[in-house]
Protein backbone atom coordinates (compact mmCIF):
# COMPACT_ATOMS: atom_id res chain seq x y z
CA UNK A 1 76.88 110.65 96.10
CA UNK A 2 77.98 113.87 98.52
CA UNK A 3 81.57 114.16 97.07
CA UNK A 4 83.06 113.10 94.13
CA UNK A 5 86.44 113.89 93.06
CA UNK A 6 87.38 112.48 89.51
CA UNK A 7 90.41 112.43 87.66
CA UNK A 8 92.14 115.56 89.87
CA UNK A 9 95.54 116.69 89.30
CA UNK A 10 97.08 119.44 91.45
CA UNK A 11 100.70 121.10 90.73
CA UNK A 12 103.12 122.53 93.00
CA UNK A 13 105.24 124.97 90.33
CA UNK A 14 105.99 121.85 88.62
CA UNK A 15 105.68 118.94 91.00
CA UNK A 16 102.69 117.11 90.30
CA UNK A 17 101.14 117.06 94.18
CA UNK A 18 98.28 115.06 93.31
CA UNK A 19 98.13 113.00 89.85
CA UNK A 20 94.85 111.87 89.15
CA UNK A 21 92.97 111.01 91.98
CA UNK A 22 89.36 110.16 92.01
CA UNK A 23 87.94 109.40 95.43
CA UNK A 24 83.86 109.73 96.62
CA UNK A 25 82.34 110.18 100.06
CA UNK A 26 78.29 108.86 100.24
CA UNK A 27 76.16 110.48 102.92
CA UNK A 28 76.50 109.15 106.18
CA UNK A 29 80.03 107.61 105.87
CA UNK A 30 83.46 108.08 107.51
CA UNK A 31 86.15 108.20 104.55
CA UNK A 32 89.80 107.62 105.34
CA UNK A 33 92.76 108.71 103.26
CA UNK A 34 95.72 107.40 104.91
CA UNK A 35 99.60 107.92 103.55
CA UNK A 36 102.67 108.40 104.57
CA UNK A 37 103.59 112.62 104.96
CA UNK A 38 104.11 114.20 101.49
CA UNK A 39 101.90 111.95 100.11
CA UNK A 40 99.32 114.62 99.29
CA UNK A 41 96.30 113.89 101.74
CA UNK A 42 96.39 117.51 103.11
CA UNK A 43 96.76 118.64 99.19
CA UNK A 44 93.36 116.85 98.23
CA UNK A 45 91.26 118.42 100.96
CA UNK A 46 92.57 121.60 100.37
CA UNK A 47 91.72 121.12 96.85
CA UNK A 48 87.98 120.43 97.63
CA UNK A 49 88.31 123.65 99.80
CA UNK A 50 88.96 125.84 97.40
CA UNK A 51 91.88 126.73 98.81
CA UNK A 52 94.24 125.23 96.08
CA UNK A 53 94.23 125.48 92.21
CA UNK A 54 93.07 122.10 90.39
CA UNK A 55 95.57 121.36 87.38
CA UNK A 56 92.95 119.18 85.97
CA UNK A 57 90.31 117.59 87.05
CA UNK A 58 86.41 118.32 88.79
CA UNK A 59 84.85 118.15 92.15
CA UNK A 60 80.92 117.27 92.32
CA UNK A 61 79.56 118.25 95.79
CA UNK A 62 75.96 116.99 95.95
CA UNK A 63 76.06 116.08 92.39
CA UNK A 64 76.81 119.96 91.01
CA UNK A 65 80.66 120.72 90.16
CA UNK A 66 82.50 123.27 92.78
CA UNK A 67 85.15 123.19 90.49
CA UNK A 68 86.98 126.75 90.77
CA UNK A 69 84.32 127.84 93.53
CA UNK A 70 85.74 130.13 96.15
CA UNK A 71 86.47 128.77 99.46
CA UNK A 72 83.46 131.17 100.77
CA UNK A 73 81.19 129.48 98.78
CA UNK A 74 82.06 126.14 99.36
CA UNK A 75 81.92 126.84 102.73
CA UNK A 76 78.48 128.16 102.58
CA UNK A 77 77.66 125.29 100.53
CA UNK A 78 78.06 122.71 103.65
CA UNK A 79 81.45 121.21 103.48
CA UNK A 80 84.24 122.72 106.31
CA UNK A 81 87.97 121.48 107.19
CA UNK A 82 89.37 121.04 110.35
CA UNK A 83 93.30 122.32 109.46
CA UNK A 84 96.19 120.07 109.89
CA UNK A 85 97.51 121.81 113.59
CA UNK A 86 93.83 123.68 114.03
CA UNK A 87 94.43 127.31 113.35
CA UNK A 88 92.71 128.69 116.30
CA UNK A 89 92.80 132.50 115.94
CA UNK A 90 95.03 132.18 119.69
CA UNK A 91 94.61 135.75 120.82
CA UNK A 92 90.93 135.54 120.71
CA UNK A 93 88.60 134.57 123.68
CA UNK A 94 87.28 130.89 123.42
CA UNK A 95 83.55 131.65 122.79
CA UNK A 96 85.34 134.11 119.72
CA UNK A 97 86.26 131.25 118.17
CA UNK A 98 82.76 129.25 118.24
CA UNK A 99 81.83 132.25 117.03
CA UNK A 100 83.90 133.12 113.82
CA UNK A 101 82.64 129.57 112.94
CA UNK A 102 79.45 130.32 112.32
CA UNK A 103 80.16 133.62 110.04
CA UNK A 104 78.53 132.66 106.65
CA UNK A 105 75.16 131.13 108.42
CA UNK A 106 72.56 133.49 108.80
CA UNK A 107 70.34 131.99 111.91
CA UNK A 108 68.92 133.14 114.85
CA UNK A 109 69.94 130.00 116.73
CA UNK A 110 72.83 130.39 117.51
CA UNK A 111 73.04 131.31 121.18
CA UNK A 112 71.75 127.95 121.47
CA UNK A 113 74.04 126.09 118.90
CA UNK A 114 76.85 127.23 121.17
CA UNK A 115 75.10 125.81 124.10
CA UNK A 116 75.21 122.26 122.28
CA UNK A 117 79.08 122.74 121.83
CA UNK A 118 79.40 123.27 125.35
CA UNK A 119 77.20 120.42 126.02
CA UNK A 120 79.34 118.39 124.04
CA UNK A 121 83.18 119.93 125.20
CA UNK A 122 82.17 121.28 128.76
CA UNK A 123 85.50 122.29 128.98
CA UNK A 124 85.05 124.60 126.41
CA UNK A 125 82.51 126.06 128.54
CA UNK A 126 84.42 126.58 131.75
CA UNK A 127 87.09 128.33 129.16
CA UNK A 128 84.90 130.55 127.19
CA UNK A 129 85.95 133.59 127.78
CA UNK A 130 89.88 132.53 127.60
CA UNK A 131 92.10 133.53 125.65
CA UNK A 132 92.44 129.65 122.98
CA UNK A 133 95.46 129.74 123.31
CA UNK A 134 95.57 129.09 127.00
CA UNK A 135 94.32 125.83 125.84
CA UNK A 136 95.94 122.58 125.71
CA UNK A 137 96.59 120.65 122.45
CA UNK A 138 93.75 118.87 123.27
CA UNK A 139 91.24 121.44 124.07
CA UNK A 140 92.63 123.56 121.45
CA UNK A 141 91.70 120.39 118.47
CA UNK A 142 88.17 120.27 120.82
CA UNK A 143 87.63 124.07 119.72
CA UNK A 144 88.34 123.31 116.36
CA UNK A 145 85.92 120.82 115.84
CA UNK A 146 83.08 123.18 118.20
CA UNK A 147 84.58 126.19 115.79
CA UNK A 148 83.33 123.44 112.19
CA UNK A 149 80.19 122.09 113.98
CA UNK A 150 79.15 126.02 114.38
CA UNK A 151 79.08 125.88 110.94
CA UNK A 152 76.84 123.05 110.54
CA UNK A 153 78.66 121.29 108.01
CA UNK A 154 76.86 118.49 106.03
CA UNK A 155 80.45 117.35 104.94
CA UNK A 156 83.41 117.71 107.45
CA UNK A 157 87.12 117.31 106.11
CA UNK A 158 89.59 116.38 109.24
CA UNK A 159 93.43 116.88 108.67
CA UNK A 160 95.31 115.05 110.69
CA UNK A 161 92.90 115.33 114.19
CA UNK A 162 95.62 113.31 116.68
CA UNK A 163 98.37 115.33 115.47
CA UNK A 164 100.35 115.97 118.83
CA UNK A 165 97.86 114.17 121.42
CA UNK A 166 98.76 111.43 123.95
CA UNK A 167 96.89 108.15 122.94
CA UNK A 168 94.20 109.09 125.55
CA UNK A 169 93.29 112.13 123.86
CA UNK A 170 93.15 110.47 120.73
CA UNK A 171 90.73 107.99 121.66
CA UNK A 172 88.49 111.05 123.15
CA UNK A 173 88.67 112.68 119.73
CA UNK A 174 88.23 109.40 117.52
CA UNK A 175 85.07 108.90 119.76
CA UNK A 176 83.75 112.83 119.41
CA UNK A 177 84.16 112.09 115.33
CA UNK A 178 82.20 109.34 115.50
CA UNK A 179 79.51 110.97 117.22
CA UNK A 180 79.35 113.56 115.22
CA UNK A 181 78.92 111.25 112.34
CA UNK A 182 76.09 109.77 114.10
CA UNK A 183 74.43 112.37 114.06
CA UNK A 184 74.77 112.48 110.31
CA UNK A 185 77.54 114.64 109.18
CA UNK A 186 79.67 113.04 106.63
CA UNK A 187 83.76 112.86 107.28
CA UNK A 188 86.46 112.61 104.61
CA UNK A 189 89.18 111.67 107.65
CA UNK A 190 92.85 112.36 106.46
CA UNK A 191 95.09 110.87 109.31
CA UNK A 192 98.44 109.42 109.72
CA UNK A 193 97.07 106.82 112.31
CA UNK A 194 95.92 104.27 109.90
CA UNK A 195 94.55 101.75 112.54
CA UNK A 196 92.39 104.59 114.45
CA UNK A 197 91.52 106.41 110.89
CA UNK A 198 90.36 102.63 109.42
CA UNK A 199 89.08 101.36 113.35
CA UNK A 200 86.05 103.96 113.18
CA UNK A 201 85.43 104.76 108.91
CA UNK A 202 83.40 102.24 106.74
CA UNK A 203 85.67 102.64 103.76
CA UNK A 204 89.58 104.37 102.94
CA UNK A 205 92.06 105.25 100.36
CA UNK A 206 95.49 104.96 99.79
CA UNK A 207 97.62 107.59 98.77
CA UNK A 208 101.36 107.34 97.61
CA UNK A 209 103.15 110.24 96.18
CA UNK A 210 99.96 112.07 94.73
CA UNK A 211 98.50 108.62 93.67
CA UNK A 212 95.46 106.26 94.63
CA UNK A 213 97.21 103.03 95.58
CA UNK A 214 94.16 100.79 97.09
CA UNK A 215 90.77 101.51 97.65
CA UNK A 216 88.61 98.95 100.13
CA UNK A 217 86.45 98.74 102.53
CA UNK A 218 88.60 99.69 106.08
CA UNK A 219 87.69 96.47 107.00
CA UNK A 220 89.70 94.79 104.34
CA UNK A 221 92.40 97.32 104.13
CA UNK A 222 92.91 96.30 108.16
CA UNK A 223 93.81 92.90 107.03
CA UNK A 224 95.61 94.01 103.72
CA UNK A 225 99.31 93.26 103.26
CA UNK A 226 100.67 96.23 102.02
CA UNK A 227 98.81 98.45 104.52
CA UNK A 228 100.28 96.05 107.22
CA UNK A 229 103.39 96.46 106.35
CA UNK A 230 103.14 100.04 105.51
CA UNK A 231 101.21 101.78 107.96
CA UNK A 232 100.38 99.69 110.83
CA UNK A 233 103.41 98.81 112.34
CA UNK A 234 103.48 94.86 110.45
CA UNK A 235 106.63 93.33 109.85
C-alpha cells in the first residue's frame, strides 16, 4: 500500500471538515475522490500534505506514519499536490517555476529533467522565459503539473485539474494525467468532473459533508445510482 489514510478527522474551529475518513491509494493506480464543493476533498489532500492539522486520525505513506510531518518533509518524501487554481508564483519567468519545483531534490539532472517537461508541454518551452502569468488557464495548469513532475513525485495529489478549462483542454489534461501515470506515478485525483475523474482512475471515493459515502471500483460507481443521479448529470 503507498497511502493509507485511516480513521482521519480534521476540524475547522469547530466544524468537523472531515469525520473519519479512511481511503488508500496502491502503486500504480489513479484514485478519484469525487463530491460535491464543501464536501472536504481539497481538506483531505491538504491533510496528507501537511498542510492542515489532523483532529484524529494517521496517514501511512509507504507503510511508515507521516502523521504530524511537515509539509517539507513530506514533500521530500515523494508525494506533491497540484493546488486547487495552481498557484503559479505569476511574476516569475516560466522556466522559474519548473525550477522552484525541484527545490528539495538534490540532482545533477536537472537541466535535462526540464528538457523532458518541455518535451512533454512544448509550449512551455516556447514560453520559458515569460513571465506565468502571461499564460493561459491552460498553460498555466500545464506548468503546474511540469512545476510537480520536477519534483519527481512517486505520489501526485491533483485538486481540481479542469477547474476553469473549455472541455478541449480538459481532455488534453485528463490525457497528460494518464500518461504520467503510465509512467508510474501514482494519482489521488480530487475533481468535480465525476465522469472524466472515474473515465481514466481504476477505483474512487465518495465524499459527502466530510464523510466516505461509497467506495467501488470507477467502473461500478459509473453505473451506480446515486452517483448517477448525483454527479453525472442522471435524472
Amino acid at each position: 500500500m503507498l497511502l493509507e489514510l485511516k480513521d482521519v478527522y480534521v476540524n475547522y474551529d469547530h466544524i468537523q471538515a472531515l469525520q473519519g475518513i479512511s481511503l488508500d491509494v496502491k502503486e500504480g493506480e489513479i484514485v478519484a475522490l469525487i463530491g460535491a464543493n464543501g464536501a472536504g476533498k481539497s481538506t483531505a489532500l491538504n491533510a496528507i500534505s501537511g498542510l492542515l492539522k489532523m483532529t484524529s486520525g494517521n496517514i501511512n505513506y509507504e507503510k511508515r506514519p507521516i502523521t504530524g510531518h511537515s509539509p517539507q518533509a513530506i514533500v521530500r518524501g515523494g508525494i506533491i499536490q497540484v493546488p486547487e487554481g495552481r498557484a503559479i508564483l505569476t511574476t516569475l519567468k516560466v522556466r522559474e517555476n519548473l525550477e522552484m519545483g525541484a527545490f528539495a531534490r538534490k540532482s545533477n539532472r536537472l537541466k535535462e529533467d526540464m528538457n523532458a517537461i518541455f518535451a512533454r508541454f512544448p509550449v512551455l518551452q516556447a514560453k520559458a522565459e515569460l513571465p506565468a502569468g502571461n499564460l493561459s488557464g491552460g498553460e498555466q495548469q500545464m506548468l503546474a503539473l511540469g512545476r510537480a513532475l520536477m519534483a519527481k513525485p512517486k505520489l501526485l495529489l491533483m485538486d481540481e485539474p479542469s477547474m476553469g478549462l473549455s472541455p478541449i483542454l480538459v481532455r488534453e489534461i485528463f490525457h497528460i494525467i494518464t500518461e504520467i501515470n503510465k509512467q508510474g506515478t501514482s494519482i489521488l485525483l480530487v475533481e468535480q468532473n465525476a465522469q472524466m475523474a472515474l473515465d481514466i482512475s481504476q477505483r474512487g471515493y465518495v465524499l459527502e459533508t466530510g464523510r466516505i459515502v461509497l467506495e467501488d471500483t470507477s467502473a461500478n460507481l459509473l453505473h451506480n445510482e446515486k452517483v448517477i443521479h448525483a454527479y453525472l448529470g442522471g435524472c
